[in-house]
C-alpha atoms as a PDB file:
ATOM      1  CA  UNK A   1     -26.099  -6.005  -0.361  1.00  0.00           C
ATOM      2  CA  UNK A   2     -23.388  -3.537  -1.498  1.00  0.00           C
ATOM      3  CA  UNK A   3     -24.078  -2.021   2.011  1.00  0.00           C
ATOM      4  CA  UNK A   4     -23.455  -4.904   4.042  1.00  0.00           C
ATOM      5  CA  UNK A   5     -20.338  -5.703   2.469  1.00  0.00           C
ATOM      6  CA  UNK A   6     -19.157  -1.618   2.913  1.00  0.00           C
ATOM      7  CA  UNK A   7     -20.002  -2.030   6.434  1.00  0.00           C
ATOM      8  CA  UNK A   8     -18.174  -5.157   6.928  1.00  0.00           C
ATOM      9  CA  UNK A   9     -15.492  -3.751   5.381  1.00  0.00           C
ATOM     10  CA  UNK A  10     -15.405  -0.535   7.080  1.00  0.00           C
ATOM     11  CA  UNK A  11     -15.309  -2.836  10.734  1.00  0.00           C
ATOM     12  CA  UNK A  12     -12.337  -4.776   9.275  1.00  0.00           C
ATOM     13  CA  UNK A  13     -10.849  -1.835   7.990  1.00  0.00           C
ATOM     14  CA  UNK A  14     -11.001   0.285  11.887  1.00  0.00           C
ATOM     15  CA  UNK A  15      -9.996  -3.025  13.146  1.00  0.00           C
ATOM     16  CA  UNK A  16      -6.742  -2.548  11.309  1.00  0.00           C
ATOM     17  CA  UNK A  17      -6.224   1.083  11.755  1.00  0.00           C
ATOM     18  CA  UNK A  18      -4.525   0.963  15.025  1.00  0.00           C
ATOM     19  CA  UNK A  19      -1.941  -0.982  13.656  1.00  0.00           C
ATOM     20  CA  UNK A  20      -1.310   1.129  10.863  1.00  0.00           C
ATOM     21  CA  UNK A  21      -1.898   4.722  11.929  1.00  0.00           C
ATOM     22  CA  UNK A  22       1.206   5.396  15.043  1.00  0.00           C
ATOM     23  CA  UNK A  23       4.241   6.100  13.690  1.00  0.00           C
ATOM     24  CA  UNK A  24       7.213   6.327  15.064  1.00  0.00           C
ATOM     25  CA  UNK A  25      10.318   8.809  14.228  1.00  0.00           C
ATOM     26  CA  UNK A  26      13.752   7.310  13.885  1.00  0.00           C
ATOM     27  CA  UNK A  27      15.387   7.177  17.080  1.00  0.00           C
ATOM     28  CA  UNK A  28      12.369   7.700  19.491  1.00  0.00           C
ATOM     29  CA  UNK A  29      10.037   5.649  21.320  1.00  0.00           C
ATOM     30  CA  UNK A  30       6.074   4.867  20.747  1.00  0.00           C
ATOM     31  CA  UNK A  31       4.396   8.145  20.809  1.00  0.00           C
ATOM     32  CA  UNK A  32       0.830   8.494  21.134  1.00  0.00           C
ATOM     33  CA  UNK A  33      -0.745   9.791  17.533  1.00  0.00           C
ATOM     34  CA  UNK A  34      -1.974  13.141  17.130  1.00  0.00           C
ATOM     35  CA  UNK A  35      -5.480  13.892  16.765  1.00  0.00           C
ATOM     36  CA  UNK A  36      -5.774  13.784  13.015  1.00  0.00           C
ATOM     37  CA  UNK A  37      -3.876  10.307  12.980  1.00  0.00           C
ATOM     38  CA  UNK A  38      -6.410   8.980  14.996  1.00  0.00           C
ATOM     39  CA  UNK A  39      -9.375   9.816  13.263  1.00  0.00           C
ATOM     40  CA  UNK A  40      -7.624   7.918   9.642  1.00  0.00           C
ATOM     41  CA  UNK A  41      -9.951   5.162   8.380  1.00  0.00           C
ATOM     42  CA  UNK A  42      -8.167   2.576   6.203  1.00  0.00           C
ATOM     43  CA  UNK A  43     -10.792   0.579   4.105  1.00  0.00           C
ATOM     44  CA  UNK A  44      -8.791  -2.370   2.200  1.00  0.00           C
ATOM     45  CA  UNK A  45     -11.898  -3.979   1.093  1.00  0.00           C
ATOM     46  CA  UNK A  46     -10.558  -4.193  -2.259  1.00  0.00           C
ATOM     47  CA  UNK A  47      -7.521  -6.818  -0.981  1.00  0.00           C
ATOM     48  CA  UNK A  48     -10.021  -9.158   0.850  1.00  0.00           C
ATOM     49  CA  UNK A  49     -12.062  -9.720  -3.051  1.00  0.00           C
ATOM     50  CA  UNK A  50     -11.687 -12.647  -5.316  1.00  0.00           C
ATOM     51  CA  UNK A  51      -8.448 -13.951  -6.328  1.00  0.00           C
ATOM     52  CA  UNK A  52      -6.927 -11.696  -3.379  1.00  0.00           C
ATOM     53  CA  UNK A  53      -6.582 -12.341  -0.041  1.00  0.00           C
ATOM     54  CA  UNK A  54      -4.998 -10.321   2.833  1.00  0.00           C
ATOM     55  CA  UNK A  55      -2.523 -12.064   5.047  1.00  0.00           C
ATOM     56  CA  UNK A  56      -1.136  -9.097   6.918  1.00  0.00           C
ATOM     57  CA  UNK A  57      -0.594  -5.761   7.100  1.00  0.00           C
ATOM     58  CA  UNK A  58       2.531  -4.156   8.419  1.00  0.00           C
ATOM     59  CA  UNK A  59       3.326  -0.923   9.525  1.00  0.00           C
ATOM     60  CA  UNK A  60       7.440   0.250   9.338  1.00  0.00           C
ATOM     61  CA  UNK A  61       7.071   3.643  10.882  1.00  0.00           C
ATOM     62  CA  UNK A  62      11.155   4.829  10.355  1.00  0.00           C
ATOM     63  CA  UNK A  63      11.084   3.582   6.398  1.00  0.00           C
ATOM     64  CA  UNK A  64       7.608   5.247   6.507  1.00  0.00           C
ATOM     65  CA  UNK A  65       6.138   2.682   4.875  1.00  0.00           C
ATOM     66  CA  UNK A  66       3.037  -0.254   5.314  1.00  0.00           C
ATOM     67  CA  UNK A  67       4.078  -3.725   3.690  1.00  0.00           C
ATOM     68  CA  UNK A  68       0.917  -5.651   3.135  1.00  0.00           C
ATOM     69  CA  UNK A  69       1.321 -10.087   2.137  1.00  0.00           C
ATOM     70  CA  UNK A  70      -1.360 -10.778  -0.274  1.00  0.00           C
ATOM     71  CA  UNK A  71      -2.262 -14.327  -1.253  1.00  0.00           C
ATOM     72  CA  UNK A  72      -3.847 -15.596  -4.201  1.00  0.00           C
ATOM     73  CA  UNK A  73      -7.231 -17.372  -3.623  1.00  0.00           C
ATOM     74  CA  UNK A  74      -7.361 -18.497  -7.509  1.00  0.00           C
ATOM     75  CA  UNK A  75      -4.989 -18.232 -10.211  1.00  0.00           C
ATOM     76  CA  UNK A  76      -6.000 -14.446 -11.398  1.00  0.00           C
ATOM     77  CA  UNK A  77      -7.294 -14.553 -14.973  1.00  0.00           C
ATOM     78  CA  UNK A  78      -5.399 -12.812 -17.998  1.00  0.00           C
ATOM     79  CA  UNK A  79      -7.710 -10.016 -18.140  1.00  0.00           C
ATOM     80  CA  UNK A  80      -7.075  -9.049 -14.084  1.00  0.00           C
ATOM     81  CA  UNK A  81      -2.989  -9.386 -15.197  1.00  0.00           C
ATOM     82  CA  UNK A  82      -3.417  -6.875 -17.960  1.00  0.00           C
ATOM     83  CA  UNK A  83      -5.214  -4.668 -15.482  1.00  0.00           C
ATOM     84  CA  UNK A  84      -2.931  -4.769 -12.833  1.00  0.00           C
ATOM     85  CA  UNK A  85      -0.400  -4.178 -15.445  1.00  0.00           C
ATOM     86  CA  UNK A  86      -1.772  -0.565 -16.524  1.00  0.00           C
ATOM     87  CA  UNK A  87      -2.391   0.587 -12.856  1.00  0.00           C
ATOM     88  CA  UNK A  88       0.856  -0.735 -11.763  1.00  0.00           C
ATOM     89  CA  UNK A  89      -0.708  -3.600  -9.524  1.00  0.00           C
ATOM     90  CA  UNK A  90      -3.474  -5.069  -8.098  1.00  0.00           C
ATOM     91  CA  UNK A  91      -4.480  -2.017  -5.898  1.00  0.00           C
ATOM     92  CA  UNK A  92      -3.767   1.955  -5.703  1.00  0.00           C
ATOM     93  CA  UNK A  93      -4.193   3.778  -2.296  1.00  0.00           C
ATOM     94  CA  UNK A  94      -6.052   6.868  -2.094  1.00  0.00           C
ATOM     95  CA  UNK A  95      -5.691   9.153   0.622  1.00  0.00           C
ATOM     96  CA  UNK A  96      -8.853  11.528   1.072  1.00  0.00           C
ATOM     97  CA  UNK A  97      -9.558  14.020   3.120  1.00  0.00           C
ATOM     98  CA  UNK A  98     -12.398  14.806   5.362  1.00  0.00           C
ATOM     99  CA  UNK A  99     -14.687  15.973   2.315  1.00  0.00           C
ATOM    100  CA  UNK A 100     -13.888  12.333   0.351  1.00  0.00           C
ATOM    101  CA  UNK A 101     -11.675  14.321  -1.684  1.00  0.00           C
ATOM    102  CA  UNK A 102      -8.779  12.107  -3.058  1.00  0.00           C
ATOM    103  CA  UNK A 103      -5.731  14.227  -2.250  1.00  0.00           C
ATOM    104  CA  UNK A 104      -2.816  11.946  -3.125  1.00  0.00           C
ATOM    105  CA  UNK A 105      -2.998   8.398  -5.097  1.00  0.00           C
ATOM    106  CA  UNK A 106      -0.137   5.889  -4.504  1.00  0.00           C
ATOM    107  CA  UNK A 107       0.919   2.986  -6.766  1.00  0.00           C
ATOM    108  CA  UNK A 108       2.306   0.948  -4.190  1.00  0.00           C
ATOM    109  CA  UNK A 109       5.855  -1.332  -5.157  1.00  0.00           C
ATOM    110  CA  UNK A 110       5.932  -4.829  -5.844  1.00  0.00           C
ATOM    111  CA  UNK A 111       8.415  -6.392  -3.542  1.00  0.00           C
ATOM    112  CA  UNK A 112       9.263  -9.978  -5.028  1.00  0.00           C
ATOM    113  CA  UNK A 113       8.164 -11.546  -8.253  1.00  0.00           C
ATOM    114  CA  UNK A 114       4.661 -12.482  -9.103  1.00  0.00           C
ATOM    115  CA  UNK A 115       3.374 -15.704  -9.491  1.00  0.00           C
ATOM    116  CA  UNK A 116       0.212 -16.071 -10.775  1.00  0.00           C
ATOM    117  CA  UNK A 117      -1.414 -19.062  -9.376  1.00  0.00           C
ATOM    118  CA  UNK A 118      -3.538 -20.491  -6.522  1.00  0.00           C
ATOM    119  CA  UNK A 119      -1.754 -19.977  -3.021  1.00  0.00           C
ATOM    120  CA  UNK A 120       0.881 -17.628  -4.392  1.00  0.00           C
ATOM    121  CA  UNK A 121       2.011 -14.927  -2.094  1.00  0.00           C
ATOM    122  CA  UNK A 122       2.772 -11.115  -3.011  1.00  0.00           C
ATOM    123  CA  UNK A 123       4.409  -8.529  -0.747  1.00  0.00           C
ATOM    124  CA  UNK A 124       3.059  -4.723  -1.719  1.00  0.00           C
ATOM    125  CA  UNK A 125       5.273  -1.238  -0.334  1.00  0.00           C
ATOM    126  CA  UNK A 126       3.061   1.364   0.231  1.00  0.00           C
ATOM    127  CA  UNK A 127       4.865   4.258   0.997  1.00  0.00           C
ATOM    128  CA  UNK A 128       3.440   6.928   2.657  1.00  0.00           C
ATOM    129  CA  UNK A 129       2.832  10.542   1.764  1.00  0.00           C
ATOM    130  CA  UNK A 130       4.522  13.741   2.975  1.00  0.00           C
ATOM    131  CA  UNK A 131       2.769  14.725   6.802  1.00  0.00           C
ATOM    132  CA  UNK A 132       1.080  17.507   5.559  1.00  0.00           C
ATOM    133  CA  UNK A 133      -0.786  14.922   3.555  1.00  0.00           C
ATOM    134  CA  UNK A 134      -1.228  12.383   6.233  1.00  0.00           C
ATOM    135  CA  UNK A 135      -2.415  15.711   8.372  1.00  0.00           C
ATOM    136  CA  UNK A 136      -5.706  16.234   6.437  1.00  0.00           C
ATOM    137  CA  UNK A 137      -6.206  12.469   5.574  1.00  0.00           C
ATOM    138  CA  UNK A 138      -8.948  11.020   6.899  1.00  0.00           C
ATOM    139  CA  UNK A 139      -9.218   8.046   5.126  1.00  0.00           C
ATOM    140  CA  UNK A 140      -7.236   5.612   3.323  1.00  0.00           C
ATOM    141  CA  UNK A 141      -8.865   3.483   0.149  1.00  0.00           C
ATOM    142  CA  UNK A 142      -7.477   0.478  -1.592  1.00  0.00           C
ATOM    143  CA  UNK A 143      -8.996   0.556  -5.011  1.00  0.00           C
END
């Protein structure tokens, strides 16, 4: 079963990565991504699991940052609060290389307050590492 679900997220996930992997430099045009851009997998599983949902994700290439609109699906229990409280929210991005190796781990920011009930929305700022980092990544995890 855990397979399924890893494969369903991985298709949802390379759905997504187009629209978060070309980035733009402040001033330019669309560029087409290098080669090492292309190949990043983004896997945001973990947003898509009971009381999260994802609404959207949203690349802002000159801030160099990805907001992502998460809504709650159920009002999250005390225990997932205190959680999200010692890691800083409901999700950390890892950035790993080609090897799985996790070579940067970002605490994205909470943009807004959080309400903890049914239907509540939540905006998260990831903001991206340095390029040499996003040069060897080849995958992106929400855990």
């Amino acid at each position: 079963m855990r397979g399924y679900l890893f494969a369903i997220a991985a298709a949802g996930a390379l759905m997504l990565a187009p629209q978060l992997a070309p980035r733009v430099s402040a001033g330019e045009g669309p560029t087409t991504p290098a080669p090492a851009q292309e190949m990043i997998k983004w896997d945001l599983a973990h947003l898509n699991q009971d009381p999260l949902k994802l609404v959207s994700a949203t690349p802002d290439p000159q801030r160099g940052i990805v907001r992502f609109v998460l809504e709650f699906t159920r009002a999250p229990m005390p225990t997932e609060l205190y959680d999200w409280e010692k890691v800083g929210g409901p999700a950390v991005f890892r950035f790993l290389d080609a090897d799985g190796v996790a070579l940067r781990t970002v605490k994205p920011q909470l943009d807004g307050e959080l309400v903890p009930k049914q239907g509540a929305r939540m905006r998260l700022l990831l903001r991206m590492p340095d390029e040499r980092i996003l040069a060897a990544t080849r995958t992106v995890v929400a855990d």
